[in-house]
Protein backbone atom coordinates (compact mmCIF):
# COMPACT_ATOMS: atom_id res chain seq x y z
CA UNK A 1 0.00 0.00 0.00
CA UNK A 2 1.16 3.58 -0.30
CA UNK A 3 0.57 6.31 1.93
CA UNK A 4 -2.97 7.11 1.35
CA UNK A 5 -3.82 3.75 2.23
CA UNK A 6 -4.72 2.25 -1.39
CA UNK A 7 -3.12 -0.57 -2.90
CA UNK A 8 -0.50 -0.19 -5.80
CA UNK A 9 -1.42 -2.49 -9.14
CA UNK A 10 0.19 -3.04 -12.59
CA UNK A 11 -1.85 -4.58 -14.82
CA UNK A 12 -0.24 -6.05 -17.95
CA UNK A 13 -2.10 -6.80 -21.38
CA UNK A 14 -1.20 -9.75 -23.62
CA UNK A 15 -2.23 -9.76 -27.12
CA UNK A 16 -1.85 -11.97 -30.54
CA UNK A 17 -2.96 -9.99 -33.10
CA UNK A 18 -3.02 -11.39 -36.87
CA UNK A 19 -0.53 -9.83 -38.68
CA UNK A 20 -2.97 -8.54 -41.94
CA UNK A 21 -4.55 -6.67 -39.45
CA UNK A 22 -1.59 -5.55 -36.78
CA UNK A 23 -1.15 -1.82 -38.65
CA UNK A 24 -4.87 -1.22 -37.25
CA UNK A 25 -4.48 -2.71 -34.11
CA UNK A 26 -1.03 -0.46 -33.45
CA UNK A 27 -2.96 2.38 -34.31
CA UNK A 28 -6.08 1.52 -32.48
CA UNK A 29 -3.87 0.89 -29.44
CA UNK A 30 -1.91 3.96 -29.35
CA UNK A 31 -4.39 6.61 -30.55
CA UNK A 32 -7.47 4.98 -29.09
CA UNK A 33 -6.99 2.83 -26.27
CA UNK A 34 -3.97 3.57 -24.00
CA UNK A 35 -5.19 7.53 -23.93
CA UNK A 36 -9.09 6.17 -22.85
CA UNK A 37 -7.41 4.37 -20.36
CA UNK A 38 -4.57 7.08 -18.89
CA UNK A 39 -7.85 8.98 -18.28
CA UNK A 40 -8.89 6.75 -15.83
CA UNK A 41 -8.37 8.09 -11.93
CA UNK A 42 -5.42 6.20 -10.78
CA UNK A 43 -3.65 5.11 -13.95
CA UNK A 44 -0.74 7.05 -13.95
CA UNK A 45 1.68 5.87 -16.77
CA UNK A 46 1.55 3.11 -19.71
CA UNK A 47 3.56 1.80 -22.29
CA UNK A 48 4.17 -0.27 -24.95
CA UNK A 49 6.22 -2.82 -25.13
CA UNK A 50 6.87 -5.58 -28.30
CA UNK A 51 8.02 -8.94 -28.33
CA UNK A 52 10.98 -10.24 -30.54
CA UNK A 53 9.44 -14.14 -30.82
CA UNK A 54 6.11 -15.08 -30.76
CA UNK A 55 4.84 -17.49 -27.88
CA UNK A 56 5.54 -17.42 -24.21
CA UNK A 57 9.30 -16.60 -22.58
């Protein structure tokens, strides 16, 4: 917990996305769906981050 007494969170987002259609999810993403979700009272800071292989680590 912090000092106001509310927990701290991450919350990390996994996605496979087709690669015919991976332009419009990147833009979607970015443009659309990280700024919706910075606007949210207590989300602070995202990013994005991409994998070099495909499947789990």
């Amino acid at each position: 917990m912090n000092n106001d007494g509310l927990p701290r969170a991450a919350m990390l987002l996994s996605f496979d996305v087709a690669a015919e259609v991976q332009v419009e999810h990147d833009d979607w993403h970015s443009h659309e769906h990280l700024p919706e979700r910075l606007s949210i009272p207590g989300f602070l800071r995202g990013s994005r981050w991409r994998a070099l292989a495909s499947g789990p680590a």
